[in-house]
PDB file of N, CA and C in Angstrom:
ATOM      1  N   UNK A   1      -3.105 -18.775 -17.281  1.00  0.00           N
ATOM      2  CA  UNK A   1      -3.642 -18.908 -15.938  1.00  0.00           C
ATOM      3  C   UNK A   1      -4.800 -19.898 -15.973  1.00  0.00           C
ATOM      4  N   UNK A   2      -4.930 -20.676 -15.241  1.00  0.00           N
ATOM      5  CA  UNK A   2      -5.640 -21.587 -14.725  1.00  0.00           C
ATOM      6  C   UNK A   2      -6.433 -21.223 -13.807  1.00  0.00           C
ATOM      7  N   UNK A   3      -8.092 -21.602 -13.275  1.00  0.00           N
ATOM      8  CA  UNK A   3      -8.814 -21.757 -12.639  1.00  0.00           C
ATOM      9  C   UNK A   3      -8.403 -22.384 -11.498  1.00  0.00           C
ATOM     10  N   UNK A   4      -8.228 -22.249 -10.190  1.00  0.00           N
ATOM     11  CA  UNK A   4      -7.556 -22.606  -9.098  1.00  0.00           C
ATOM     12  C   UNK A   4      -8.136 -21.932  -7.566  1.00  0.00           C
ATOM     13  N   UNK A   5      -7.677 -22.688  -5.896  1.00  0.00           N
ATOM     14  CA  UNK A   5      -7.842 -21.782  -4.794  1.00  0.00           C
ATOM     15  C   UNK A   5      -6.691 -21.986  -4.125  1.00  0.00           C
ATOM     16  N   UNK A   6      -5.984 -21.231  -4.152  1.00  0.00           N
ATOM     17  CA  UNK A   6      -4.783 -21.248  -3.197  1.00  0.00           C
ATOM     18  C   UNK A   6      -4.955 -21.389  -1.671  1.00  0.00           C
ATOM     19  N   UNK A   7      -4.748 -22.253  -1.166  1.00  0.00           N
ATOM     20  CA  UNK A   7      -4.555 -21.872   0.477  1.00  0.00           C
ATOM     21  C   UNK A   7      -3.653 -22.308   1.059  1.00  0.00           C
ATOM     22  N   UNK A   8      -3.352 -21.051   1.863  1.00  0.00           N
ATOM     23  CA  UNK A   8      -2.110 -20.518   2.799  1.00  0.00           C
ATOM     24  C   UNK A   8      -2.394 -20.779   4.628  1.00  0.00           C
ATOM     25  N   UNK A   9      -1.304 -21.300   4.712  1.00  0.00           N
ATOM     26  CA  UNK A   9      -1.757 -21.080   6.572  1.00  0.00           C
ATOM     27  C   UNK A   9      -0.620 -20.321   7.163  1.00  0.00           C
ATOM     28  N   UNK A  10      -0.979 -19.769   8.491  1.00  0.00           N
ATOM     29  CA  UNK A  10      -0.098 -18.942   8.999  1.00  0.00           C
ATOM     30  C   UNK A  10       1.488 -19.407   9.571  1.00  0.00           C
ATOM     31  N   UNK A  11       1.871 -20.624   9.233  1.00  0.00           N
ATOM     32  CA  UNK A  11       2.626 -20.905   9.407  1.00  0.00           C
ATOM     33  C   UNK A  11       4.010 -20.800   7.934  1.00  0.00           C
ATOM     34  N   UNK A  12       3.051 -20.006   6.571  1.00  0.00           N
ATOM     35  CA  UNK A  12       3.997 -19.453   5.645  1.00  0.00           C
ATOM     36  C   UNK A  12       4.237 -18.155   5.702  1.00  0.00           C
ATOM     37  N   UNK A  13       4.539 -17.477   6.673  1.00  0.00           N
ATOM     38  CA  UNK A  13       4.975 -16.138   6.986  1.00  0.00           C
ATOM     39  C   UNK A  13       6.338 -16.329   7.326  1.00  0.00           C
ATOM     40  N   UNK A  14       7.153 -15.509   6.325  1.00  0.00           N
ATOM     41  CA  UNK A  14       8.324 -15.194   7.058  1.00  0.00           C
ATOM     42  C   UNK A  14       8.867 -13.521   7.052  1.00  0.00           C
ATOM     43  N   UNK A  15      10.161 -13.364   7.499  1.00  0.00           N
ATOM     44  CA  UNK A  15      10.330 -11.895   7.963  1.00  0.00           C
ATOM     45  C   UNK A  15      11.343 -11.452   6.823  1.00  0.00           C
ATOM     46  N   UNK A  16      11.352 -10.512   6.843  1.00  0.00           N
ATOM     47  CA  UNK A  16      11.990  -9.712   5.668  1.00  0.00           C
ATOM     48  C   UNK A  16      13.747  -8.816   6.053  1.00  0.00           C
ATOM     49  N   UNK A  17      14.313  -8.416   5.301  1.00  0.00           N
ATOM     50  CA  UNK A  17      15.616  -7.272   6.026  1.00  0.00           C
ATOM     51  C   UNK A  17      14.897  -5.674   5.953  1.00  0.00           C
ATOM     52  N   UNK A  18      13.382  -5.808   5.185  1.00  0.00           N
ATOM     53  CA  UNK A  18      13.053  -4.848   4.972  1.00  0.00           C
ATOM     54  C   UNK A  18      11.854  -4.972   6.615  1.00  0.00           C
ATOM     55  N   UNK A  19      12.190  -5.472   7.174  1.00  0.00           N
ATOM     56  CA  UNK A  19      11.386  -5.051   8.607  1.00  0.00           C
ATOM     57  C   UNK A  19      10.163  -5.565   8.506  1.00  0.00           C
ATOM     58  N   UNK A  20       9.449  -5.948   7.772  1.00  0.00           N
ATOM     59  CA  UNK A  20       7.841  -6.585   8.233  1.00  0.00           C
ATOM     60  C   UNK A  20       8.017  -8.149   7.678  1.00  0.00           C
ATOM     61  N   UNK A  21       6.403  -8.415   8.240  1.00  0.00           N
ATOM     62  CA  UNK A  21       6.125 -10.228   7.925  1.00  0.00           C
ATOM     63  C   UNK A  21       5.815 -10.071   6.615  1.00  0.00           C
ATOM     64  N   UNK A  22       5.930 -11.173   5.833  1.00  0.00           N
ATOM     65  CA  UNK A  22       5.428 -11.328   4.705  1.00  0.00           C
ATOM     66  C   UNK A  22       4.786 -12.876   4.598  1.00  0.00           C
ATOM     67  N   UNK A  23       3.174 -12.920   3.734  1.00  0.00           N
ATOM     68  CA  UNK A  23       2.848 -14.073   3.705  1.00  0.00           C
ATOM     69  C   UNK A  23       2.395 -13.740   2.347  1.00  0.00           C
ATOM     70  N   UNK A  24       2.813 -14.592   1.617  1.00  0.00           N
ATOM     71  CA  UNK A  24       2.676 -14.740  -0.136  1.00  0.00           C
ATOM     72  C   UNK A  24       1.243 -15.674  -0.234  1.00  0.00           C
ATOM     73  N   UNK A  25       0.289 -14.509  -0.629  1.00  0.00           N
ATOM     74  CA  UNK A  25      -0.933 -15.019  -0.613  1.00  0.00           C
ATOM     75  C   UNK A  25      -0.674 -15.827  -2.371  1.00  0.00           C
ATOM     76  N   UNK A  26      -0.358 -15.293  -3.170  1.00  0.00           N
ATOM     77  CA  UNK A  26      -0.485 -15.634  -4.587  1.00  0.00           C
ATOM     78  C   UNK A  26       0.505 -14.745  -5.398  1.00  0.00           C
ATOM     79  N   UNK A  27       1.308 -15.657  -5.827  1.00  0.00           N
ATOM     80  CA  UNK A  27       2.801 -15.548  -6.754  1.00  0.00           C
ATOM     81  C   UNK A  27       3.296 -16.359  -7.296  1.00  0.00           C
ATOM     82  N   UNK A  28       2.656 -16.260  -8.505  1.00  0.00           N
ATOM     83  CA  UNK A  28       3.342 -17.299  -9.196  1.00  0.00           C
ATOM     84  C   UNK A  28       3.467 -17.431 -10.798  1.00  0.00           C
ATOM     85  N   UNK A  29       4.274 -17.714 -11.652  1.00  0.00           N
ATOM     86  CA  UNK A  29       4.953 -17.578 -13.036  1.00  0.00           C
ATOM     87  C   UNK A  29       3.255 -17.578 -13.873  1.00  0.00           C
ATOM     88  N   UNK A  30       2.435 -18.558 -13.553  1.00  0.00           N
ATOM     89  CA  UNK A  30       1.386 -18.760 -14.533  1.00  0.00           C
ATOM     90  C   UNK A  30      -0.044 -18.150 -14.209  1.00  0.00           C
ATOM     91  N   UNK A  31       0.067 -16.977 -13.045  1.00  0.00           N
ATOM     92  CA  UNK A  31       0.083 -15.448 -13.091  1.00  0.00           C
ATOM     93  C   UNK A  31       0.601 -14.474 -13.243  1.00  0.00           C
ATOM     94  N   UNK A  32       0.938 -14.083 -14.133  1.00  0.00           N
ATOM     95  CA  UNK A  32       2.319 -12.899 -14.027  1.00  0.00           C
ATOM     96  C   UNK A  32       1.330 -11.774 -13.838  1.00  0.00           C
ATOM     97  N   UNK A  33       0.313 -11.579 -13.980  1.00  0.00           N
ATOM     98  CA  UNK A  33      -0.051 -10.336 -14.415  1.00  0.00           C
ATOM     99  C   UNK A  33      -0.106  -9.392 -12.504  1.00  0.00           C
ATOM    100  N   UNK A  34      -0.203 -10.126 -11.192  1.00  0.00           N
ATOM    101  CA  UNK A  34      -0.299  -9.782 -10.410  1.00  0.00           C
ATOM    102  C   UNK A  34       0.324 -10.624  -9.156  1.00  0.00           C
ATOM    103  N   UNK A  35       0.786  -9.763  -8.087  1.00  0.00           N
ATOM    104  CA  UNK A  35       1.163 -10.928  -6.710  1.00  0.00           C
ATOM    105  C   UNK A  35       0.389 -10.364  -5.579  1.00  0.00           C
ATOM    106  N   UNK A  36       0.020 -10.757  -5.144  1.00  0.00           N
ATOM    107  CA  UNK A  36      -0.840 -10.225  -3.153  1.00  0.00           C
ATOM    108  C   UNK A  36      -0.028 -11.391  -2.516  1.00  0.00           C
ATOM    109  N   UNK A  37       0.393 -10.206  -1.675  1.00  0.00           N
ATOM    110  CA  UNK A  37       1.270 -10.750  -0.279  1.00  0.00           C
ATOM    111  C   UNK A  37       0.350 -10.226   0.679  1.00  0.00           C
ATOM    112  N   UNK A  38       0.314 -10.550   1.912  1.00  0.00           N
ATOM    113  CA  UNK A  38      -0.129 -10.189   3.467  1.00  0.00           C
ATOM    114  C   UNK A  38       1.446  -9.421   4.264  1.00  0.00           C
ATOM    115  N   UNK A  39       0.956  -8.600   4.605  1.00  0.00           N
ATOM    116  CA  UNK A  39       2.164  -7.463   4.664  1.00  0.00           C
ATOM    117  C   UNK A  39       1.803  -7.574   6.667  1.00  0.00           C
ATOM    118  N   UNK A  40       2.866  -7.755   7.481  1.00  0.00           N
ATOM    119  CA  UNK A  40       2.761  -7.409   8.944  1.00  0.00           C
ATOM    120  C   UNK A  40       3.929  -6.660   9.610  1.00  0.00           C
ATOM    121  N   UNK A  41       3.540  -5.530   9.810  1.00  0.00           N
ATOM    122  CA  UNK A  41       4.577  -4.004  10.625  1.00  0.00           C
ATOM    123  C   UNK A  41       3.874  -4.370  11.891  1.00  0.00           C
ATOM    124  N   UNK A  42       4.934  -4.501  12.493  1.00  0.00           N
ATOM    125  CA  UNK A  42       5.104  -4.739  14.103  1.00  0.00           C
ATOM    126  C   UNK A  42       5.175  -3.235  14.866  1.00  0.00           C
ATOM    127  N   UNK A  43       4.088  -2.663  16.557  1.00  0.00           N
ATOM    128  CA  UNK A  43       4.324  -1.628  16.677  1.00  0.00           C
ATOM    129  C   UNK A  43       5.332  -0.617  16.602  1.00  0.00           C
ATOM    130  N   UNK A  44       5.736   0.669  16.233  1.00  0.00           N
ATOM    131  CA  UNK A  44       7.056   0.859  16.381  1.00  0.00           C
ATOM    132  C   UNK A  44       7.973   1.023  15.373  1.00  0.00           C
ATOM    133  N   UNK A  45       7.851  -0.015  14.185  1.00  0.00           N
ATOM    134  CA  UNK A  45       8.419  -0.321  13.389  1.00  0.00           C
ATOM    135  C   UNK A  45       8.546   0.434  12.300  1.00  0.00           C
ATOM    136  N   UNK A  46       9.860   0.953  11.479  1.00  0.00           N
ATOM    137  CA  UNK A  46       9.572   1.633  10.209  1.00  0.00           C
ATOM    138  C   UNK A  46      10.327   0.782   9.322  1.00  0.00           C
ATOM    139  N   UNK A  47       9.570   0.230   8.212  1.00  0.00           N
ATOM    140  CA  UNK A  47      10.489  -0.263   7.408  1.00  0.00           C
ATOM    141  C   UNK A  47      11.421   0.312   6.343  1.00  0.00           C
ATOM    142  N   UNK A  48      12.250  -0.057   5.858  1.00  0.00           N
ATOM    143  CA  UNK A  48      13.224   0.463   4.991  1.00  0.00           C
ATOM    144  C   UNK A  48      12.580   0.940   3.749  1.00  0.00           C
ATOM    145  N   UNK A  49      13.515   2.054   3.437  1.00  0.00           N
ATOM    146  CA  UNK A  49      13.420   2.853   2.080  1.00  0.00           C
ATOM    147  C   UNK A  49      13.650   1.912   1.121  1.00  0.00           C
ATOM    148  N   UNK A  50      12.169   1.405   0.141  1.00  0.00           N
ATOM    149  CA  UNK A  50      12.871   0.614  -1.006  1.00  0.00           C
ATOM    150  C   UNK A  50      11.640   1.456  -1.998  1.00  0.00           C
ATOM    151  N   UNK A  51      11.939   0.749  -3.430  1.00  0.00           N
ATOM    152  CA  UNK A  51      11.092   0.850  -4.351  1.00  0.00           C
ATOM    153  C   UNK A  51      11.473  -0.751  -5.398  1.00  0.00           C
ATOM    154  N   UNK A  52      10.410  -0.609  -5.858  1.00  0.00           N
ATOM    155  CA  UNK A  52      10.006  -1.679  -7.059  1.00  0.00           C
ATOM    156  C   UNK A  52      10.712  -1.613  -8.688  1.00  0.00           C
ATOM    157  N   UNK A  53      11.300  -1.826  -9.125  1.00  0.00           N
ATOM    158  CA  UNK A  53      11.669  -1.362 -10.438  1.00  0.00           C
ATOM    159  C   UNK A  53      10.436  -2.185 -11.414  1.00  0.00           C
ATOM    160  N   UNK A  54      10.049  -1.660 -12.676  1.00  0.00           N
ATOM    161  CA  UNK A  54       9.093  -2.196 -13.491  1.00  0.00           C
ATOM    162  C   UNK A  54       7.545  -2.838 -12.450  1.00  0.00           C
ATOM    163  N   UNK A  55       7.276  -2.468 -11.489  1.00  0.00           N
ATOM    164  CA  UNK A  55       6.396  -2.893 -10.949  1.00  0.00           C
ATOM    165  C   UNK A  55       5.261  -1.968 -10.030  1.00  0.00           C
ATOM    166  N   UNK A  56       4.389  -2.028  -9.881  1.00  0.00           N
ATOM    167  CA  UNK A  56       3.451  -0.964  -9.527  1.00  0.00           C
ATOM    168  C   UNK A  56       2.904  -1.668  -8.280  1.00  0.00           C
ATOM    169  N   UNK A  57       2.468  -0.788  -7.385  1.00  0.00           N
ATOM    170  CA  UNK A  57       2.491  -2.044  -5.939  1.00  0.00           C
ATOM    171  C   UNK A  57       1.052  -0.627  -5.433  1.00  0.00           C
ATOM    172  N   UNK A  58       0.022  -1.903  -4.612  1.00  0.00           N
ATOM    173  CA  UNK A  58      -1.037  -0.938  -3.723  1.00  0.00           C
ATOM    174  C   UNK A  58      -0.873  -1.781  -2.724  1.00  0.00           C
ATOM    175  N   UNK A  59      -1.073  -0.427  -1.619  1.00  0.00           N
ATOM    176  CA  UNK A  59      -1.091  -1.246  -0.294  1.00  0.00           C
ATOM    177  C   UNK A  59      -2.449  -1.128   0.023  1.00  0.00           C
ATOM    178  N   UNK A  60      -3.538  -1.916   0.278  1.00  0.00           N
ATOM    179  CA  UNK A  60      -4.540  -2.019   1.046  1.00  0.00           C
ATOM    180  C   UNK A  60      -4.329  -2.194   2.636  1.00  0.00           C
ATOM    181  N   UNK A  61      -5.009  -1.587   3.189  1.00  0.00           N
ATOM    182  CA  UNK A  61      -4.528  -1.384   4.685  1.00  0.00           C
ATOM    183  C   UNK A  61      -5.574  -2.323   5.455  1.00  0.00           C
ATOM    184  N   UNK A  62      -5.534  -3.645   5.912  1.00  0.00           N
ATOM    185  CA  UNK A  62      -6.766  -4.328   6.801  1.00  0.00           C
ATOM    186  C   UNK A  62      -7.084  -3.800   8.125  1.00  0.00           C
ATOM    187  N   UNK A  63      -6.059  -3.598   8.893  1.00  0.00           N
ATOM    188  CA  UNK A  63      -5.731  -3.282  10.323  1.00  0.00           C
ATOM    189  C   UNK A  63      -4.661  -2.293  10.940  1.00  0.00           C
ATOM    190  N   UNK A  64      -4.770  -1.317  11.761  1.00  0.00           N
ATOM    191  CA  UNK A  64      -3.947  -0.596  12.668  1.00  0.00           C
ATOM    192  C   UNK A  64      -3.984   0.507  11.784  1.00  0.00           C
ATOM    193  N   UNK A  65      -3.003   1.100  12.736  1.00  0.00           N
ATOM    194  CA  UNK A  65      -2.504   2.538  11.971  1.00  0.00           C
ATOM    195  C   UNK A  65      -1.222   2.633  11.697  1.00  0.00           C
ATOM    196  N   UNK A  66      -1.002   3.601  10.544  1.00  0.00           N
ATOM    197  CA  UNK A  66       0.642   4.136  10.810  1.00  0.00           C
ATOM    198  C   UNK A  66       0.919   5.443   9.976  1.00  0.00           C
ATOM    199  N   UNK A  67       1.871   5.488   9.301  1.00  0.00           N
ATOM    200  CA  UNK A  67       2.020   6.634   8.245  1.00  0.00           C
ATOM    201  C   UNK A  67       2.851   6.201   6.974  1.00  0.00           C
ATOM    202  N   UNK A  68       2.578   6.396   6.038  1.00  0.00           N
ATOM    203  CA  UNK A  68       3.324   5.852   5.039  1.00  0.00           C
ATOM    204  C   UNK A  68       4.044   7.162   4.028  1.00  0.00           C
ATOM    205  N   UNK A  69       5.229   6.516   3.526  1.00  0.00           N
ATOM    206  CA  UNK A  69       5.656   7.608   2.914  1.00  0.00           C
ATOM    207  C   UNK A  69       6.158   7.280   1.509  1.00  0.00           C
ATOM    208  N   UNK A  70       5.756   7.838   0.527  1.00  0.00           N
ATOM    209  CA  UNK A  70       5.848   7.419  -0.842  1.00  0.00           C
ATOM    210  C   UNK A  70       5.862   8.756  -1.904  1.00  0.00           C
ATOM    211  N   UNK A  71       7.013   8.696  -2.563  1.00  0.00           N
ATOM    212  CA  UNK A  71       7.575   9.984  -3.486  1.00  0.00           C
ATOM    213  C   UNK A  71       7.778  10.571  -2.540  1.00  0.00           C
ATOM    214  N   UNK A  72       6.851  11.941  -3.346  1.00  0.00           N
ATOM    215  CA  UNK A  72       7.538  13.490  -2.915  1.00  0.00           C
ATOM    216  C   UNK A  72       6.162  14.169  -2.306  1.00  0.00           C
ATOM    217  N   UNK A  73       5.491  12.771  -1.793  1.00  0.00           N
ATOM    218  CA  UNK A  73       4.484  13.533  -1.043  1.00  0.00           C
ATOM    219  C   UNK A  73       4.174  13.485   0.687  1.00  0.00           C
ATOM    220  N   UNK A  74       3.461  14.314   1.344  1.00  0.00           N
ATOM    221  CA  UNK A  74       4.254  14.423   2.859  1.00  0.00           C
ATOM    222  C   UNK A  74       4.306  13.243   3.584  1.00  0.00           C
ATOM    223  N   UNK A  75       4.156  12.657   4.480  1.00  0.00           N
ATOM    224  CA  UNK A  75       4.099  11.569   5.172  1.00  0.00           C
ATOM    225  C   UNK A  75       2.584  11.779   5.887  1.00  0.00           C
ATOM    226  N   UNK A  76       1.516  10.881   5.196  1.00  0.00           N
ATOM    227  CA  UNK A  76       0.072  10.283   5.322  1.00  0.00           C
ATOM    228  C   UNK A  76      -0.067   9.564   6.500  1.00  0.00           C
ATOM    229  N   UNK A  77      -0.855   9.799   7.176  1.00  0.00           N
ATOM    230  CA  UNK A  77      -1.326   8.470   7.956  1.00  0.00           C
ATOM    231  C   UNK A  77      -2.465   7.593   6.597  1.00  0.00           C
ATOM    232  N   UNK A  78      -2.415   6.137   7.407  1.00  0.00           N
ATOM    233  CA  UNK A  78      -3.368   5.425   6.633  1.00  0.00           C
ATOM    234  C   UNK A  78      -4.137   4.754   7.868  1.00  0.00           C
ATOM    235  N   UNK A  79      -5.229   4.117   7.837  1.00  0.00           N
ATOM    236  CA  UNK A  79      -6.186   3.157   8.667  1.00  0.00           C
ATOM    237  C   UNK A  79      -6.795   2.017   7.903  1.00  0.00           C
ATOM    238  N   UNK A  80      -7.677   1.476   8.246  1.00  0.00           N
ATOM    239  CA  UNK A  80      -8.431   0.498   7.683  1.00  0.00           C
ATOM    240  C   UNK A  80      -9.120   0.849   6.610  1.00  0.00           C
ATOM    241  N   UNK A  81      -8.786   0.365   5.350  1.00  0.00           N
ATOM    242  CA  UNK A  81      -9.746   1.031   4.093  1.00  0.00           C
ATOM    243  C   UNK A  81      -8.846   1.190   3.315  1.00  0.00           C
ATOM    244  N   UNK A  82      -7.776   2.508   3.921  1.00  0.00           N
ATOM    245  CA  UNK A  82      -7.022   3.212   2.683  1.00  0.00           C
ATOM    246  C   UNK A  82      -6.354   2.477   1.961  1.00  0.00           C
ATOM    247  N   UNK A  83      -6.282   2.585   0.940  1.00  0.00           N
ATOM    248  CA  UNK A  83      -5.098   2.276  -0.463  1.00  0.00           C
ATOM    249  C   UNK A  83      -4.075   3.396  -0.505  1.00  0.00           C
ATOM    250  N   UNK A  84      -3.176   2.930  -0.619  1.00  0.00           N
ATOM    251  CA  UNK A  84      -1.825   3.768  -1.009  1.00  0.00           C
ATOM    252  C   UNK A  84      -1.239   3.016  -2.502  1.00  0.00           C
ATOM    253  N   UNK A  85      -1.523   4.267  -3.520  1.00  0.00           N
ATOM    254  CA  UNK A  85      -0.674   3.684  -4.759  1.00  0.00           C
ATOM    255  C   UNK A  85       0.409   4.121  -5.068  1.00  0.00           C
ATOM    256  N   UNK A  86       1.043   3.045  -5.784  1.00  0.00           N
ATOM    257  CA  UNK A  86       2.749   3.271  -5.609  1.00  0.00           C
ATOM    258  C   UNK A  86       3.161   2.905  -7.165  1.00  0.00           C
ATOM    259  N   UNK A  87       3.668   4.197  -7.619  1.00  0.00           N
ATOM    260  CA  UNK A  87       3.781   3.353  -9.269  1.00  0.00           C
ATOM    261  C   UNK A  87       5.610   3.048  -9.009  1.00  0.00           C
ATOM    262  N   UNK A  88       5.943   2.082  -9.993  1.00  0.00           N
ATOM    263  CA  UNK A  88       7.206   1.845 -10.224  1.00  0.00           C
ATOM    264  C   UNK A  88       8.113   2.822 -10.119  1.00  0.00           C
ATOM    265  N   UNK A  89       9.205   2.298  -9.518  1.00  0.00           N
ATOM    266  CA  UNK A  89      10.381   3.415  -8.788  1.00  0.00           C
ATOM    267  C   UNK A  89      10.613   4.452  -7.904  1.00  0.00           C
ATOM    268  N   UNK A  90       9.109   4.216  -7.175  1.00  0.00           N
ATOM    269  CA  UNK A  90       8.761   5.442  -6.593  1.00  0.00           C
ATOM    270  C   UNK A  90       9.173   4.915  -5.055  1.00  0.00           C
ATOM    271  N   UNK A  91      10.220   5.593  -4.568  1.00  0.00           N
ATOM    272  CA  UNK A  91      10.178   5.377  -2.921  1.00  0.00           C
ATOM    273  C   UNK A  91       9.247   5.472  -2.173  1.00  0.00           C
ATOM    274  N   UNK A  92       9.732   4.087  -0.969  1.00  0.00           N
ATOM    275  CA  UNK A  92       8.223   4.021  -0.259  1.00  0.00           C
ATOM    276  C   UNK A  92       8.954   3.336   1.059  1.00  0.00           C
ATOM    277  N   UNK A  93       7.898   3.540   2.355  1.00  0.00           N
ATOM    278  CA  UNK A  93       8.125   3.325   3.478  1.00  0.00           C
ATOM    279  C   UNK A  93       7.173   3.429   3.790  1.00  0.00           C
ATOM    280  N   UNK A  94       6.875   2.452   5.157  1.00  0.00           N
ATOM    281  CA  UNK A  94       5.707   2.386   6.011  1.00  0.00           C
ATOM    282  C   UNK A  94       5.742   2.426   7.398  1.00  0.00           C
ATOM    283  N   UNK A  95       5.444   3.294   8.827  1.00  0.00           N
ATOM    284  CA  UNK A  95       5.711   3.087  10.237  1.00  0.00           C
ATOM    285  C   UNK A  95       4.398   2.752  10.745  1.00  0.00           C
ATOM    286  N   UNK A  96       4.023   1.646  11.635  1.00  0.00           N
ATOM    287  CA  UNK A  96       3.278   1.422  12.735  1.00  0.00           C
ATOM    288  C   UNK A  96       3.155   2.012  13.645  1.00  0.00           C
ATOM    289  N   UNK A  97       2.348   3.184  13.778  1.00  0.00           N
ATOM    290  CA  UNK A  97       2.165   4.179  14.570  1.00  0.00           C
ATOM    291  C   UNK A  97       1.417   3.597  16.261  1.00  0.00           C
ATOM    292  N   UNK A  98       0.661   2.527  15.849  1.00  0.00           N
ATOM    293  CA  UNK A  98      -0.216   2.425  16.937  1.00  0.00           C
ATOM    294  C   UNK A  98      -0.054   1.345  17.715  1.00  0.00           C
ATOM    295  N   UNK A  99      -0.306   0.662  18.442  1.00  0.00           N
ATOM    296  CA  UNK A  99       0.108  -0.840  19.605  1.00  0.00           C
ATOM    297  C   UNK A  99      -0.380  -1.739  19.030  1.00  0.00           C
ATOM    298  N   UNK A 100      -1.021  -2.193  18.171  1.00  0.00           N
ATOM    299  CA  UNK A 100      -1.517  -3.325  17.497  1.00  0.00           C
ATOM    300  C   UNK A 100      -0.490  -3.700  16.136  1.00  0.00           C
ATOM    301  N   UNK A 101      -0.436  -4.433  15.582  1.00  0.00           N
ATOM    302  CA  UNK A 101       0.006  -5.182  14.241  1.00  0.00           C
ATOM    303  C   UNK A 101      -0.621  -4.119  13.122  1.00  0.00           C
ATOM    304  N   UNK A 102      -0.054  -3.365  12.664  1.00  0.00           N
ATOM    305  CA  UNK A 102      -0.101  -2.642  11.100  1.00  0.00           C
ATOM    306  C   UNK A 102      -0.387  -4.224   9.813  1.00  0.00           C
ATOM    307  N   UNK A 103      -1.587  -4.559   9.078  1.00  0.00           N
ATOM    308  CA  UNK A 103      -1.617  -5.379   8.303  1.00  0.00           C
ATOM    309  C   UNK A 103      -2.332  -4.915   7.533  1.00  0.00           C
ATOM    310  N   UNK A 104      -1.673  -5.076   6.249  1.00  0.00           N
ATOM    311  CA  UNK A 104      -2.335  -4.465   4.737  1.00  0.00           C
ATOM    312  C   UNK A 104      -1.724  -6.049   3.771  1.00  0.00           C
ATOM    313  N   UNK A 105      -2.544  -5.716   2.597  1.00  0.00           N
ATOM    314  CA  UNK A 105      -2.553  -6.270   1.406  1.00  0.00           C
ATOM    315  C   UNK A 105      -1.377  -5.455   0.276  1.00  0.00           C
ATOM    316  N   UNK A 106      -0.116  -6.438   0.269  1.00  0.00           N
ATOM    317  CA  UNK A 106       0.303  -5.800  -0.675  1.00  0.00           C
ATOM    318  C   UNK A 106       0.327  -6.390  -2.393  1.00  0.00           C
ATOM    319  N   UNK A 107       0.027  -5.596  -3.426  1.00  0.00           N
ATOM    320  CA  UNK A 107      -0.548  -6.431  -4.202  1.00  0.00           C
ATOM    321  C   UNK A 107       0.207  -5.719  -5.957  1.00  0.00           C
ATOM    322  N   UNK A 108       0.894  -6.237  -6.389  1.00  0.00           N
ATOM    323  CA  UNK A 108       1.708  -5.935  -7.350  1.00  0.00           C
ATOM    324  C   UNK A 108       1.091  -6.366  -8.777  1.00  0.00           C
ATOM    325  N   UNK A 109       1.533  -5.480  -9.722  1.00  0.00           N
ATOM    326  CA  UNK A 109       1.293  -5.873 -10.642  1.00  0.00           C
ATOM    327  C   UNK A 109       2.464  -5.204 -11.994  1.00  0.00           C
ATOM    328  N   UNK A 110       3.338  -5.715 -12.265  1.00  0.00           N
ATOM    329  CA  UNK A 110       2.929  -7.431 -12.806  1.00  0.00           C
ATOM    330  C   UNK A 110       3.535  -8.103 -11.258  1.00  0.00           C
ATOM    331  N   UNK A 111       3.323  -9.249 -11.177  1.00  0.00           N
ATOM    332  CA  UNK A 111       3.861 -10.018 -10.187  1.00  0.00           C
ATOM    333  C   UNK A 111       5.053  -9.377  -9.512  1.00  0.00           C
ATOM    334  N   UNK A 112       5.463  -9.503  -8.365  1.00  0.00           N
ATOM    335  CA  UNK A 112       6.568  -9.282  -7.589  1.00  0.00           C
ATOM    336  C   UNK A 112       7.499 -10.366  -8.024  1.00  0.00           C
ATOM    337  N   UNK A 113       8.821  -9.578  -8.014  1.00  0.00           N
ATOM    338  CA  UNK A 113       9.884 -10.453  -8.420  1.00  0.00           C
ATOM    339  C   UNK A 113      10.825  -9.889  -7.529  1.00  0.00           C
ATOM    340  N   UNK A 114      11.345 -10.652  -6.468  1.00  0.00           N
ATOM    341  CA  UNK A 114      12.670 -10.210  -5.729  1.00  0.00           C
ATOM    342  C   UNK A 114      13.672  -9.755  -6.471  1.00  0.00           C
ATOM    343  N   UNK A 115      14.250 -10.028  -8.206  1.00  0.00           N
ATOM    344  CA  UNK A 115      15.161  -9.171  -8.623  1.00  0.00           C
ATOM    345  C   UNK A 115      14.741  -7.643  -8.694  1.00  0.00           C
ATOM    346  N   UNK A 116      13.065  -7.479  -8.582  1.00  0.00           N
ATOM    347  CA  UNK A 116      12.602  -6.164  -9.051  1.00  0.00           C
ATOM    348  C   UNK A 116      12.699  -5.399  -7.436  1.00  0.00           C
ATOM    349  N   UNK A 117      13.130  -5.629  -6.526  1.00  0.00           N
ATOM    350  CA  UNK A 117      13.298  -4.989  -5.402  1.00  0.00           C
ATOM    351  C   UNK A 117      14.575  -4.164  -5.084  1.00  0.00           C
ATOM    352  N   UNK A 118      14.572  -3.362  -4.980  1.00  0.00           N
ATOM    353  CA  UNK A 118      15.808  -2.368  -4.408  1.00  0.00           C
ATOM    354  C   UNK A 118      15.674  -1.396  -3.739  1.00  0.00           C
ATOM    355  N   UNK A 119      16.467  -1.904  -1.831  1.00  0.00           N
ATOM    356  CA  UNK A 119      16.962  -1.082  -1.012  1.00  0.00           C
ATOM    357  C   UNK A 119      17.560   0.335  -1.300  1.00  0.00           C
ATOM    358  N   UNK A 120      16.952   1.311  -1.312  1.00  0.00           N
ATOM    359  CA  UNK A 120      17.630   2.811  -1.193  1.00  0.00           C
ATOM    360  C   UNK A 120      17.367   3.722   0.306  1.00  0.00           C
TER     361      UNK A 120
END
């Protein structure tokens, strides 16, 4: 890894089959050790049941509300602040409970790798 500043503008967001925006703050091979994406749940919205294989993921929550659901524990609300940790393989889902944009930090480690993603 190299000394570096990444910058992103809002015009690198795109949408997912898993239901929210995604903007890839930092991902890349000569970081492996971590990825932060910008995560956006639209009101209303629940995204799909997935988990991470080999990868450990926190959601930092910037804005709105919703409820998130991960393992075998009940379904949480989260707000501004909370972290939700998610170790590898562990099912997870997120709903936008409130009228505003649900936006958290999602932030992996080791890096996110689209082969390491799987829909259940």
């Amino acid at each position: 890894m190299k000394e570096s500043i990444k910058k992103k503008g809002l015009d690198d967001e795109f949408y997912t089959a898993e239901k929210c925006h995604i903007t890839e703050l930092c991902n890349s091979a000569d970081d492996p050790d971590v990825s932060i994406a910008k995560a956006r749940v639209e009101p209303g919205i629940t995204t799909n049941w997935h988990r991470l294989k080999a990868t450990s993921e926190r959601y930092c929550i910037l804005s709105g509300i919703g409820v998130v659901e991960i393992g075998e524990l009940p379904p949480q609300e989260v707000c501004c602040g909370d972290v939700v940790v998610i170790p590898p393989m562990c099912r997870q889902r997120i709903t936008n409970t409130g009228t505003e944009d649900l936006i958290f930090l999602a932030i992996c480690s080791p890096r996110f790798l689209p082969g390491n993603y799987e829909d259940i």
